[in-house]
C-alpha atoms as a PDB file:
ATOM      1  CA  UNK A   1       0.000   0.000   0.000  1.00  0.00           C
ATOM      2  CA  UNK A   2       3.277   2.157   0.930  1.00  0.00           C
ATOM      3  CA  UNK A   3       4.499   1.832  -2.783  1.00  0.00           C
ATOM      4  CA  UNK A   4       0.652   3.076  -4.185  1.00  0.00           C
ATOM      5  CA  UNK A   5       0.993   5.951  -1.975  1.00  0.00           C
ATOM      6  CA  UNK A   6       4.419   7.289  -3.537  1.00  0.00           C
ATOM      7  CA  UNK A   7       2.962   6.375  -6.993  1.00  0.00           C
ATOM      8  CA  UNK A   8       0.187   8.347  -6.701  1.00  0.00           C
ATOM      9  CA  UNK A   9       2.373  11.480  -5.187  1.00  0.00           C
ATOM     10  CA  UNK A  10       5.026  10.827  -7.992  1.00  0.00           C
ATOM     11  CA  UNK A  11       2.301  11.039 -10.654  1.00  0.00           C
ATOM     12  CA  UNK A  12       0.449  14.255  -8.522  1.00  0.00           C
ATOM     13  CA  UNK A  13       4.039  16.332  -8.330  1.00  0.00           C
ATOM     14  CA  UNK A  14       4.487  15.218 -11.953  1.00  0.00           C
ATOM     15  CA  UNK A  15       1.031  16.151 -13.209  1.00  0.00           C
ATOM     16  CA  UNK A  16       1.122  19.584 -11.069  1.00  0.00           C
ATOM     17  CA  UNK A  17       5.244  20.224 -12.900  1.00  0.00           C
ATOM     18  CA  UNK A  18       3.771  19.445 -16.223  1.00  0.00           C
ATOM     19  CA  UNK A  19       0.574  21.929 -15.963  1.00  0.00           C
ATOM     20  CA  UNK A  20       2.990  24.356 -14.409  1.00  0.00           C
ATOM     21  CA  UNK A  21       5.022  24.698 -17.538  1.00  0.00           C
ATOM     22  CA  UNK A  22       2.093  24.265 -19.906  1.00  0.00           C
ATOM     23  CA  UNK A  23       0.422  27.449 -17.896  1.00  0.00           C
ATOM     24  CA  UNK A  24       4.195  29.063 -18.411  1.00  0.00           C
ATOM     25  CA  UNK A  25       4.224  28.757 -22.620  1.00  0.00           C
ATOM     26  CA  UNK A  26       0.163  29.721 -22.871  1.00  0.00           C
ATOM     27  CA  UNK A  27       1.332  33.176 -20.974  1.00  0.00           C
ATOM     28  CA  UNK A  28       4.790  33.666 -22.947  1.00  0.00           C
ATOM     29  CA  UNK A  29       1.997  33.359 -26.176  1.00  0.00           C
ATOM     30  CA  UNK A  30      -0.605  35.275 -24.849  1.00  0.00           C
ATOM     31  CA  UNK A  31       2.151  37.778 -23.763  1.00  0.00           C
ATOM     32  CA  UNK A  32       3.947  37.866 -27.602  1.00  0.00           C
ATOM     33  CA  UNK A  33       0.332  38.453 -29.300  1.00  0.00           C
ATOM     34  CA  UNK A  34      -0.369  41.256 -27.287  1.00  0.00           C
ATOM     35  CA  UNK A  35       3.270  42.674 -28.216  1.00  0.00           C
ATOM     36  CA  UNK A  36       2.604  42.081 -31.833  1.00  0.00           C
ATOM     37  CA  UNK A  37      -0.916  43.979 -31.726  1.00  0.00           C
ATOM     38  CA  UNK A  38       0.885  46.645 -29.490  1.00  0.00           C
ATOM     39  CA  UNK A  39       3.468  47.198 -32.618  1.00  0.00           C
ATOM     40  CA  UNK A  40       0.685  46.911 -35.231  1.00  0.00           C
ATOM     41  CA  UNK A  41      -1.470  49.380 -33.505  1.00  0.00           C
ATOM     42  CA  UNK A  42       1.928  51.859 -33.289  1.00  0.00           C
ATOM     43  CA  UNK A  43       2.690  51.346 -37.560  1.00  0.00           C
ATOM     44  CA  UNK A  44      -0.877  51.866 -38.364  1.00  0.00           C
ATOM     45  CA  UNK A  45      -1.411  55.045 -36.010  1.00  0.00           C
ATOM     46  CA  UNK A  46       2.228  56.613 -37.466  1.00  0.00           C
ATOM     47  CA  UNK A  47       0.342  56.007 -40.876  1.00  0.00           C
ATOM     48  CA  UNK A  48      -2.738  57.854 -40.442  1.00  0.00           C
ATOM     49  CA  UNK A  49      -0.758  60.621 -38.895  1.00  0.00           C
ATOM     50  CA  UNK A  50       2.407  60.574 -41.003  1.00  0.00           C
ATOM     51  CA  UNK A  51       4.948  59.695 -37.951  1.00  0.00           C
ATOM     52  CA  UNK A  52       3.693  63.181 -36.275  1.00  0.00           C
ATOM     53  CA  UNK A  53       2.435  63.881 -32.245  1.00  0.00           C
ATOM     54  CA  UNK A  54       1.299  66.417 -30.357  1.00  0.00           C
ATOM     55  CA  UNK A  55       4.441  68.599 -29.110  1.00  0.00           C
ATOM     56  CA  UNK A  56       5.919  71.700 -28.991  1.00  0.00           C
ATOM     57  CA  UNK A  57       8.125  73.261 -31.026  1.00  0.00           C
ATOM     58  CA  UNK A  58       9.843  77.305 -30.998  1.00  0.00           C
ATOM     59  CA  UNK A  59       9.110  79.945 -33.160  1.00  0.00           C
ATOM     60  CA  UNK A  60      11.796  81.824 -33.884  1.00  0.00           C
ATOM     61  CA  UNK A  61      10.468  84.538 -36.917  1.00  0.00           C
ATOM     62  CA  UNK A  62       7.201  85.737 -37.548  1.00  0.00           C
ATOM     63  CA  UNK A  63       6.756  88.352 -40.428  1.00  0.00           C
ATOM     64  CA  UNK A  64       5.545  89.080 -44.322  1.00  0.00           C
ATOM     65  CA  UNK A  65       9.166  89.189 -45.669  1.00  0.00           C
ATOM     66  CA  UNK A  66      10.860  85.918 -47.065  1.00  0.00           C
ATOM     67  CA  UNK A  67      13.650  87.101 -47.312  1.00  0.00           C
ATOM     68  CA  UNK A  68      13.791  87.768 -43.949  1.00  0.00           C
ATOM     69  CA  UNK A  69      12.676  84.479 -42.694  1.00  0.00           C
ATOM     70  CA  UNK A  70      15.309  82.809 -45.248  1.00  0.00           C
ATOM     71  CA  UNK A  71      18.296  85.027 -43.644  1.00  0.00           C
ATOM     72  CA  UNK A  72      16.786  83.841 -40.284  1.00  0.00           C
ATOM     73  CA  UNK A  73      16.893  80.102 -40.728  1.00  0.00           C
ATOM     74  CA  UNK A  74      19.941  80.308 -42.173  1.00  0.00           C
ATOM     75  CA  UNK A  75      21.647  82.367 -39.080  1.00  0.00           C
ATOM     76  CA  UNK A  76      19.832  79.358 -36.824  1.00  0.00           C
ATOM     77  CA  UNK A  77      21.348  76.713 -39.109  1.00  0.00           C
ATOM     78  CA  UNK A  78      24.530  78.039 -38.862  1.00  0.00           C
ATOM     79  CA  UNK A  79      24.773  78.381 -34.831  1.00  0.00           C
ATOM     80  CA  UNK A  80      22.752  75.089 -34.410  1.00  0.00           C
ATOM     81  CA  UNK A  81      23.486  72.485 -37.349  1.00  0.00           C
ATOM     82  CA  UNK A  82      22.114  69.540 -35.232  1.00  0.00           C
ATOM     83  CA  UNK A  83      18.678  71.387 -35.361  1.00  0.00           C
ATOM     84  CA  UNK A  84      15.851  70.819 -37.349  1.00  0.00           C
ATOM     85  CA  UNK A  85      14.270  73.791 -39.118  1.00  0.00           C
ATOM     86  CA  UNK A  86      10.934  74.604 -40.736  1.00  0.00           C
ATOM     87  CA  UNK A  87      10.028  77.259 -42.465  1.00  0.00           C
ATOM     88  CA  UNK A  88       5.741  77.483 -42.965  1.00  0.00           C
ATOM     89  CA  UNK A  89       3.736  80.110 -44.964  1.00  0.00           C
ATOM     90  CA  UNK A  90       0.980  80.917 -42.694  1.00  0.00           C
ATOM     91  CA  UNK A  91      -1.132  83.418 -44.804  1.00  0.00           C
ATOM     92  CA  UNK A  92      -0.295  86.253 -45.172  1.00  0.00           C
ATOM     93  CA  UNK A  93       3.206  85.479 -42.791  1.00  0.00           C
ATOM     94  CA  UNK A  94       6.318  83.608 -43.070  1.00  0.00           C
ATOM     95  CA  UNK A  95       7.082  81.272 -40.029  1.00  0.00           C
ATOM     96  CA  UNK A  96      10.102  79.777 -38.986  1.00  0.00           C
ATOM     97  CA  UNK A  97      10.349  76.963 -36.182  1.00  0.00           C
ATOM     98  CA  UNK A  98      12.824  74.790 -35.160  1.00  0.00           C
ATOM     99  CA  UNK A  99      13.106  71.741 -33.262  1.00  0.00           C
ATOM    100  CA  UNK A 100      10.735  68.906 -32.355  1.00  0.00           C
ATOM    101  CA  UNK A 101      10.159  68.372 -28.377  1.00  0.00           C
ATOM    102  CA  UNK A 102       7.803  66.070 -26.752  1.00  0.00           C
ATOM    103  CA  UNK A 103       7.666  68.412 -23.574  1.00  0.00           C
ATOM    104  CA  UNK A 104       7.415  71.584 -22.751  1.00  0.00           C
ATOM    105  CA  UNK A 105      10.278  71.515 -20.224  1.00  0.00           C
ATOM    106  CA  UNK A 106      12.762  69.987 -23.081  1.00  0.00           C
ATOM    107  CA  UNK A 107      11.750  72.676 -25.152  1.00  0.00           C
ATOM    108  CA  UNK A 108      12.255  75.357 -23.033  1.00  0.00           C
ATOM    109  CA  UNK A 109      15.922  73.901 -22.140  1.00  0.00           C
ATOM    110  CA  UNK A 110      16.660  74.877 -25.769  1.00  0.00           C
ATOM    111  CA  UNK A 111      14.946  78.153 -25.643  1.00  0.00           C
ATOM    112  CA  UNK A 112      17.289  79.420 -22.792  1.00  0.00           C
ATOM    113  CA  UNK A 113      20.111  77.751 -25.052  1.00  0.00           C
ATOM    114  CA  UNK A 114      19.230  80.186 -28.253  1.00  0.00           C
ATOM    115  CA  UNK A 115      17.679  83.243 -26.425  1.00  0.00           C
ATOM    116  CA  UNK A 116      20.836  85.708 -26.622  1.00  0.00           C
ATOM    117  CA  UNK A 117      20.557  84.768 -30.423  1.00  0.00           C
ATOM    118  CA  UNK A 118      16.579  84.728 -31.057  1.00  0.00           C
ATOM    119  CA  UNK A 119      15.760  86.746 -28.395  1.00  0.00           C
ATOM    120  CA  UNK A 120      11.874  86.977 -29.958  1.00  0.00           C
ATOM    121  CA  UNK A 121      11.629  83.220 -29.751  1.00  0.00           C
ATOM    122  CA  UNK A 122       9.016  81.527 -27.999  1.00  0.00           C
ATOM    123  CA  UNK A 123       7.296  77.557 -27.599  1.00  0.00           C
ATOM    124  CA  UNK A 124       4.354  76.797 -29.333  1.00  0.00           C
ATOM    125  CA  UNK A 125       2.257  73.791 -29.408  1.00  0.00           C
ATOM    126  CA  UNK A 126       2.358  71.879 -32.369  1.00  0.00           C
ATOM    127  CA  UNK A 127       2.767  68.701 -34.114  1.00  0.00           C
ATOM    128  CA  UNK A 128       6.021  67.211 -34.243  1.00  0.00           C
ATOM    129  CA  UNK A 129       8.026  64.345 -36.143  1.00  0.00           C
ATOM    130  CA  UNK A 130       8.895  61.676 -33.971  1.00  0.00           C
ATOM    131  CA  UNK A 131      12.166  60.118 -34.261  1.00  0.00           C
END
C-alpha cells in the first residue's frame, strides 16, 4: 500500500510540474500576441498621422518678408546644425520653427540655449516628427 501511496504522489508532483510549464508557454503566447498587436497598432497610427504627435516646437520669426525668414533660418542653421528647421507660410506670414520636443520643459531647455541669439523666440504647441 506504501508503494501506491508514492505512486500516486510521484504522478500528482508530476502532473502539477507538467501543468505548471504548460500554464508558463500559454502566458509567454498570450504575452507575444499582445506585443505584436501593441506594434501593429503603433505602424498603423504613425500612418494615419504621417509619424507626427502632439508637441511643442519654438518659433523663432514671424513676419511678411521671405527674405527675412530665409536670412533667419539660415543664421539658426549656422549656430545650431544639429537642429531641425521649418520654415511654414501661414497666410499672409512667413514662419520659422525649429526643433521637435515632446515636452514643454525639453523645449524650453533649448529656448534658454538660443535666447541671446533669437531673443523673440518663444514655444508653441504643435505637431512634431517623432524620431
Amino acid at each position: 500500500m506504501n508503494c501506491c501511496k508514492s505512486c500516486n504522489i510521484f504522478v500528482l508532483i508530476f502532473t502539477c510540474c507538467f501543468l505548471q510549464q504548460f500554464h508558463a508557454q500559454d502566458v509567454q503566447s498570450q504575452t507575444q500576441l499582445k506585443l505584436n498587436e501593441a506594434l501593429q497598432k503603433k505602424a498603423e497610427y504613425h500612418k494615419v498621422t504621417n509619424g507626427e504627435q502632439d508637441g511643442y516646437r519654438i518659433k523663432i520669426h514671424f513676419g511678411i518678408d521671405r527674405e527675412a525668414a530665409e536670412a533667419v533660418r539660415a543664421k539658426f542653421q549656422k549656430s545650431f546644425p544639429d537642429c531641425l528647421t521649418y520654415k511654414e507660410y501661414q497666410q499672409p506670414n512667413f514662419v520659422v520653427l525649429v526643433g521637435d520636443y515632446r515636452s514643454k520643459l525639453e523645449a524650453f531647455r533649448f529656448l534658454t540655449e538660443i535666447k541671446g541669439e533669437f531673443p523673440n523666440a518663444y514655444i508653441i504647441k504643435d505637431k512634431i516628427i517623432v524620431k
